[in-house]
C-alpha atoms as a PDB file:
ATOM      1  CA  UNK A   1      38.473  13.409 -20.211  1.00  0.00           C
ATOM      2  CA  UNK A   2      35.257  11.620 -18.983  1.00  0.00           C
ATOM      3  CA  UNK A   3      34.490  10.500 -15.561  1.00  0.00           C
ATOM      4  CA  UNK A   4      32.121   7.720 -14.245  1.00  0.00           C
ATOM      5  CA  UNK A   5      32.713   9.343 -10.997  1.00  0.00           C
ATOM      6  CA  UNK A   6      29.853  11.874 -11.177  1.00  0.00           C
ATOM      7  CA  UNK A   7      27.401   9.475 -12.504  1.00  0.00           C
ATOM      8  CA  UNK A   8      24.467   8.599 -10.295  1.00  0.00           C
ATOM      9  CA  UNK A   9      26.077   4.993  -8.319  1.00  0.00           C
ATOM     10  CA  UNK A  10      25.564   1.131  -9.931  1.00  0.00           C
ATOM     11  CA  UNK A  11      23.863  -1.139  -7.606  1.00  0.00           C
ATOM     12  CA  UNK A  12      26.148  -4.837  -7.370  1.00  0.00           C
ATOM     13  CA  UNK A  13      24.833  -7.558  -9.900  1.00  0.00           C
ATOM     14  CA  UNK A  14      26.565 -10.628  -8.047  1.00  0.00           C
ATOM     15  CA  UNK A  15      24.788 -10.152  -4.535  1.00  0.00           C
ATOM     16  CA  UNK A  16      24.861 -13.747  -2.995  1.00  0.00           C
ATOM     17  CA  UNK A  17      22.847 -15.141   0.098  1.00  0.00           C
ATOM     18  CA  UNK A  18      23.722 -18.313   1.586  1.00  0.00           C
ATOM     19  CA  UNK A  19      23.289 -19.957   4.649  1.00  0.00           C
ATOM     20  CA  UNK A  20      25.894 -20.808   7.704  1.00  0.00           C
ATOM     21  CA  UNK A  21      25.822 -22.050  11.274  1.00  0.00           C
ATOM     22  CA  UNK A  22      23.344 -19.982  12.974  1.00  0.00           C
ATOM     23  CA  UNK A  23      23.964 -16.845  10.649  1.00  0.00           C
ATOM     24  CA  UNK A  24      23.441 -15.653   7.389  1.00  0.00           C
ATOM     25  CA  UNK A  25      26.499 -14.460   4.818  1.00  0.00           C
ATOM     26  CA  UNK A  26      26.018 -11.972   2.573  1.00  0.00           C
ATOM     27  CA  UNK A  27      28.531 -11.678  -0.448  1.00  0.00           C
ATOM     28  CA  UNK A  28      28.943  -8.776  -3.239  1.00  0.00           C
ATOM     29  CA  UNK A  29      31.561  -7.189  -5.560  1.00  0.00           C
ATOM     30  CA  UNK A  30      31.040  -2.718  -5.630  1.00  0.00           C
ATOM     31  CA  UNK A  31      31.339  -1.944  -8.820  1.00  0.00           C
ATOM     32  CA  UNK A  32      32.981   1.081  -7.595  1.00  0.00           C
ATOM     33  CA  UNK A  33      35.546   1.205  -4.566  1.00  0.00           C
ATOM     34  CA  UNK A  34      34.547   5.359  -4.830  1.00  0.00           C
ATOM     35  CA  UNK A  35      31.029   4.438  -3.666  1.00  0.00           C
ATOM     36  CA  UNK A  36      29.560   3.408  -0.537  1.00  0.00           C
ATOM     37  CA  UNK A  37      27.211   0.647  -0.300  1.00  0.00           C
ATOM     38  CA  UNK A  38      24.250   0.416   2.247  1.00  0.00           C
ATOM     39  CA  UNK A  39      23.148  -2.979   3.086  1.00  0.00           C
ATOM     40  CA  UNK A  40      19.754  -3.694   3.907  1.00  0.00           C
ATOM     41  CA  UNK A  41      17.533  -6.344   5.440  1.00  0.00           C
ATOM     42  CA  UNK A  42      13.371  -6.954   4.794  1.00  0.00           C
ATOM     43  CA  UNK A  43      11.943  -8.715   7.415  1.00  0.00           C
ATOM     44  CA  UNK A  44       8.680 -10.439   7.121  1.00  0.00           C
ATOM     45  CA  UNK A  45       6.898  -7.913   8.234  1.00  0.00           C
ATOM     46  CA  UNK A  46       8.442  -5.530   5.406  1.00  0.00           C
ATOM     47  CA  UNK A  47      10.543  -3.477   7.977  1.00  0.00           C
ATOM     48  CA  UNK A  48      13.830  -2.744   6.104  1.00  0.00           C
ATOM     49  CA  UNK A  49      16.913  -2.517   8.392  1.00  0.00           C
ATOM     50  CA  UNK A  50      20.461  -1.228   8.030  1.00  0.00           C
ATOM     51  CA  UNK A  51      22.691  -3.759   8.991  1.00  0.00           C
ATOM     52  CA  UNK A  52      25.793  -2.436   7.151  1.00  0.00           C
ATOM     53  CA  UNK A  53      27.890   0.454   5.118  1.00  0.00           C
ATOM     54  CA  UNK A  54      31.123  -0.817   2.474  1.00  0.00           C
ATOM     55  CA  UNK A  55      33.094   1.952   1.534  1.00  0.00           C
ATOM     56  CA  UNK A  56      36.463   1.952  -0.089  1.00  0.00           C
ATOM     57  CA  UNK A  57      36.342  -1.302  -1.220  1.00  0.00           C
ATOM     58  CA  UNK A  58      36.950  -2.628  -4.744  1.00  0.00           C
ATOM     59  CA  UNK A  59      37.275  -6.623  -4.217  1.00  0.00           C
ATOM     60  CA  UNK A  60      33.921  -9.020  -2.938  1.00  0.00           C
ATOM     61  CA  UNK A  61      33.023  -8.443   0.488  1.00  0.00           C
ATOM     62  CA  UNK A  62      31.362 -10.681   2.857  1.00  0.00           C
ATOM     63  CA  UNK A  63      29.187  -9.662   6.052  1.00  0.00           C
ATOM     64  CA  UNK A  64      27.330 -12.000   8.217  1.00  0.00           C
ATOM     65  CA  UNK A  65      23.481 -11.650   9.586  1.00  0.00           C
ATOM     66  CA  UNK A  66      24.439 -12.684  12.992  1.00  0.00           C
ATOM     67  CA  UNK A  67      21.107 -11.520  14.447  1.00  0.00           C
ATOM     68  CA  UNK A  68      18.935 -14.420  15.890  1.00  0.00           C
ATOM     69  CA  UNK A  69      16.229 -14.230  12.862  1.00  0.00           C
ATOM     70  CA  UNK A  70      12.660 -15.540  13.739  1.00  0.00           C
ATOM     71  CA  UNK A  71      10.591 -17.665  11.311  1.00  0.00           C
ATOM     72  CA  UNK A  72       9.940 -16.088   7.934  1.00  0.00           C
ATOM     73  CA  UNK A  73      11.227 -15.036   4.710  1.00  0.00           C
ATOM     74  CA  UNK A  74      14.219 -12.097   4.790  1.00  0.00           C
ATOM     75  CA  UNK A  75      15.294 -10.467   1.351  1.00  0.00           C
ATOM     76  CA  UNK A  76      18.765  -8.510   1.348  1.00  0.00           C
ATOM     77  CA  UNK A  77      19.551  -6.140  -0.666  1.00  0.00           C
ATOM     78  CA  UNK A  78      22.753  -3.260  -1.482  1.00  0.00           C
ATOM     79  CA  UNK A  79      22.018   0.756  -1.873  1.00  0.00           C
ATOM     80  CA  UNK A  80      24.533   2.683  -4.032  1.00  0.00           C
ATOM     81  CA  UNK A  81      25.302   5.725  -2.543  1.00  0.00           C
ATOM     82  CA  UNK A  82      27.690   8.664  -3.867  1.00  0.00           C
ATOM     83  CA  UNK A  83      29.000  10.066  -1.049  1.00  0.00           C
ATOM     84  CA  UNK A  84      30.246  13.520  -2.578  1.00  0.00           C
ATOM     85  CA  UNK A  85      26.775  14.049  -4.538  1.00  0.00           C
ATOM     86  CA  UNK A  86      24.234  15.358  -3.013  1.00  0.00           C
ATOM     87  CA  UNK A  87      20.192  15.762  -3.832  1.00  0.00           C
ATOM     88  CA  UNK A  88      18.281  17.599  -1.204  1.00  0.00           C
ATOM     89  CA  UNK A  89      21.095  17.955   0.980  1.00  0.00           C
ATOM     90  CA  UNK A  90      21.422  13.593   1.419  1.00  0.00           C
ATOM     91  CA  UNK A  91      24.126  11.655  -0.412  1.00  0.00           C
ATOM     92  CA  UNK A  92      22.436  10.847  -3.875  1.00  0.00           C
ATOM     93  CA  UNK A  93      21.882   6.718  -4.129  1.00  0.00           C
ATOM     94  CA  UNK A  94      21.911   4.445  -6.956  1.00  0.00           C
ATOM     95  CA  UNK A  95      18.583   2.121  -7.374  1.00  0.00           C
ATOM     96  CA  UNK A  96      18.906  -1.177  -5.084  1.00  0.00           C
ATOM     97  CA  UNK A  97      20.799  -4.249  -5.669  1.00  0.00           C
ATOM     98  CA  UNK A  98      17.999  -7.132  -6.758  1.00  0.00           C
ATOM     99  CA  UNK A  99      16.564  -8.347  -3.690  1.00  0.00           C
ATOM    100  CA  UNK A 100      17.654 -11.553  -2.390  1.00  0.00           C
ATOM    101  CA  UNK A 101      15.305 -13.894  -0.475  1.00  0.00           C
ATOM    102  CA  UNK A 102      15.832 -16.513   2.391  1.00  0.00           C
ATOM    103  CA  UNK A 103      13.551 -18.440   4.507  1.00  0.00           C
ATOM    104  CA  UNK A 104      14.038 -19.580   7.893  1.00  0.00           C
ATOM    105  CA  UNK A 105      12.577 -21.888   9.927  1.00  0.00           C
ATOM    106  CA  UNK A 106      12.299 -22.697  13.844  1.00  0.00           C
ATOM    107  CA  UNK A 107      14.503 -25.644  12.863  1.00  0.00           C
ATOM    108  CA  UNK A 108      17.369 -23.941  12.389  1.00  0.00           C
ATOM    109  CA  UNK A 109      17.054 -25.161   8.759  1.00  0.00           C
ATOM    110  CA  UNK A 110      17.988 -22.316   6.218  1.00  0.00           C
ATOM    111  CA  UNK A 111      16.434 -22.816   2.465  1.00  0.00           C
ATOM    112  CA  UNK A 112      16.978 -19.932  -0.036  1.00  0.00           C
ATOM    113  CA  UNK A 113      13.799 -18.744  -1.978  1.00  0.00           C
ATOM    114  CA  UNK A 114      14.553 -18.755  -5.509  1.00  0.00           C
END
């Protein structure tokens, strides 16, 4: 019988950014609850940071950018990751999510670059 489970990870296709109070919320379906996903941000200097790991998870999942962001443009984006695969003794990862893009402004005003 055929598996997807040893196939190298999908990335999500239905990665949403969006603005709150003070915070930015991050939404995305895994297409696989067997997966992790690594969630990333680019600051405008290019610096990418984790900020958070889904695992087990089969239904959309929010997480909020609570960190107090300075002025600039910040892309998000989600890493695959098979967590019982490895290459090079590291879990073997899936190409990235499409990059998601957000300025923000000393304002407080949040406006998403599309």
């Amino acid at each position: 019988a055929y598996s997807s489970y040893w196939q190298l990870p999908e990335p999500p296709t239905d990665l949403t950014v969006t603005a709150v109070q003070n915070a930015i919320e991050l939404s995305f379906t895994p297409p696989s609850r067997y997966m992790q996903y690594r969630v990333y941000r680019v600051d405008p200097d290019g610096f990418q940071i984790l900020l958070d790991t889904v695992e087990q998870c089969s239904y959309r999942v929010t997480i909020t950018d609570e960190t107090d962001l300075t002025d600039g443009s910040y892309g998000y984006f989600v890493v695959p990751v098979h967590p019982n695969l490895l290459k090079n003794g590291s879990p073997l990862t899936g190409q990235p999510s499409e990059t998601r893009w957000i300025a923000v402004w000393h304002t407080g005003l949040f406006l998403p670059n599309l």
